[in-house]
Protein backbone atom coordinates (compact mmCIF):
# COMPACT_ATOMS: atom_id res chain seq x y z
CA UNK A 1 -11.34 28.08 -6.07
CA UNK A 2 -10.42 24.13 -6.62
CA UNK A 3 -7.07 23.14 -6.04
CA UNK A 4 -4.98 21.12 -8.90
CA UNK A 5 -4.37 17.55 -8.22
CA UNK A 6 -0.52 18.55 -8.39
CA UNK A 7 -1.69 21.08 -5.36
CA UNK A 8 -3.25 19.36 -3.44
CA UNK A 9 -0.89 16.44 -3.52
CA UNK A 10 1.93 18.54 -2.67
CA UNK A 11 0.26 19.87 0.64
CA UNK A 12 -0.52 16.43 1.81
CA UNK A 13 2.04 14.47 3.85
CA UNK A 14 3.43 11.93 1.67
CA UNK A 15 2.81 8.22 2.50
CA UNK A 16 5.68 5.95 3.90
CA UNK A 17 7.07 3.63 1.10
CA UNK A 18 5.61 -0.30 1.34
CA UNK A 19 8.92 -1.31 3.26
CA UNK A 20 8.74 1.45 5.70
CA UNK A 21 5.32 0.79 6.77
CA UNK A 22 5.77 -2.84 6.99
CA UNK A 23 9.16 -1.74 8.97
CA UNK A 24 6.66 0.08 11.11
CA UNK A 25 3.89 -2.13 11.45
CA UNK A 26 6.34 -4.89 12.62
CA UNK A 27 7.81 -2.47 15.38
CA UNK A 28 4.36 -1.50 16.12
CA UNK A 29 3.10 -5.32 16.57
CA UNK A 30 6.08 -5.74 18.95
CA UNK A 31 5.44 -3.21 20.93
CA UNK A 32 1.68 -4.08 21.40
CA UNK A 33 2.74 -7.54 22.30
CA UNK A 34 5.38 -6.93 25.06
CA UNK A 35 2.84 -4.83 27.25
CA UNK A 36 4.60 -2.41 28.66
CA UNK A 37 2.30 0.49 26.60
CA UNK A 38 -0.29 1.91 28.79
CA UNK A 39 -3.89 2.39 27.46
CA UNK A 40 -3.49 5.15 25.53
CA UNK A 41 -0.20 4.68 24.05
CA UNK A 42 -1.59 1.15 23.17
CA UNK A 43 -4.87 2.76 21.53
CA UNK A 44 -2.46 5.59 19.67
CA UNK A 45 -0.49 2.59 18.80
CA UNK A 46 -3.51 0.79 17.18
CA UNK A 47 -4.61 3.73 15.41
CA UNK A 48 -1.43 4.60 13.96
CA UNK A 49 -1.08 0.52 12.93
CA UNK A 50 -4.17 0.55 11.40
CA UNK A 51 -4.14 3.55 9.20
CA UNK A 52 -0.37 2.28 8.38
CA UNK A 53 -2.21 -1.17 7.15
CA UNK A 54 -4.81 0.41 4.81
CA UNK A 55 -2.42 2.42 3.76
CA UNK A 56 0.02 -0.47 2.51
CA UNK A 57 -3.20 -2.33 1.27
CA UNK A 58 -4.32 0.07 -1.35
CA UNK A 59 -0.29 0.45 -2.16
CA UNK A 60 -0.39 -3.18 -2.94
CA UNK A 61 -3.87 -2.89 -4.90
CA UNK A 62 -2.37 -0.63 -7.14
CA UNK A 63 0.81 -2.59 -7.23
CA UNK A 64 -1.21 -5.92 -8.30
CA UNK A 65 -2.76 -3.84 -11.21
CA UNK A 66 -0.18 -2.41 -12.78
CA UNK A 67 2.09 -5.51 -12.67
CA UNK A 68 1.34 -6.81 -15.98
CA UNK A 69 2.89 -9.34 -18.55
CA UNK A 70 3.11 -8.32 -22.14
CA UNK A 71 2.51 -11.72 -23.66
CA UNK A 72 3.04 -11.66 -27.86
CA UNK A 73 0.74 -14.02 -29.90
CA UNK A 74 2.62 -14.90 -32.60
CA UNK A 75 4.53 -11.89 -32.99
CA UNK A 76 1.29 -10.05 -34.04
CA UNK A 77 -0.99 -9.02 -31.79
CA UNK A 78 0.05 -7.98 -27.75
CA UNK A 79 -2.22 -9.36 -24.86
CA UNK A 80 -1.91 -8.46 -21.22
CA UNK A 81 -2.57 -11.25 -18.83
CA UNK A 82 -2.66 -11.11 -14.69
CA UNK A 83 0.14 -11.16 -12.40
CA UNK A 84 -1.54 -14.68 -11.60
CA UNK A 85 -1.74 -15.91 -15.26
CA UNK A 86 -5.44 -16.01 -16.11
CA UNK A 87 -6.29 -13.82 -19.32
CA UNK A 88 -8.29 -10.78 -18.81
CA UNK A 89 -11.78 -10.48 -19.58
């Protein structure tokens, strides 16, 4: 039996919001940088910073797509163009 997207999304741990992980990656860096981490705290460290990063990557992928501006032509006919202002294709 196949779990529901609404399932399966409730069983898995919800991600940190954009600020918190940036909060996190910043304490993270600082930490790294100062030394006092052994090895394996510095490796756990790492991993944790890294999977925080992709994490707030695809967050801001879908961010950049959705932000959108509804651009009238004329009063007629609605466009969408880019965050960055180049029409889309």
């Amino acid at each position: 039996m196949f779990l529901s997207e609404k399932e399966t999304s409730a069983k898995a741990p919800a991600e940190p919001s954009l600020e918190k992980a940036v909060e996190r990656l910043e304490e993270i860096v600082s930490q790294l940088e100062s030394g006092e981490a052994d090895l394996e705290m510095s490796i756990e460290l790492f991993q944790e910073g890294k999977k925080l990063g992709s994490g707030a990557l695809r967050r801001l992928d879908k961010l950049e797509r959705r932000v959108r501006l509804v651009v009238g032509s004329d009063g007629e006919e609605l466009t969408t163009r880019d965050f960055d202002g180049e029409p889309d294709e």
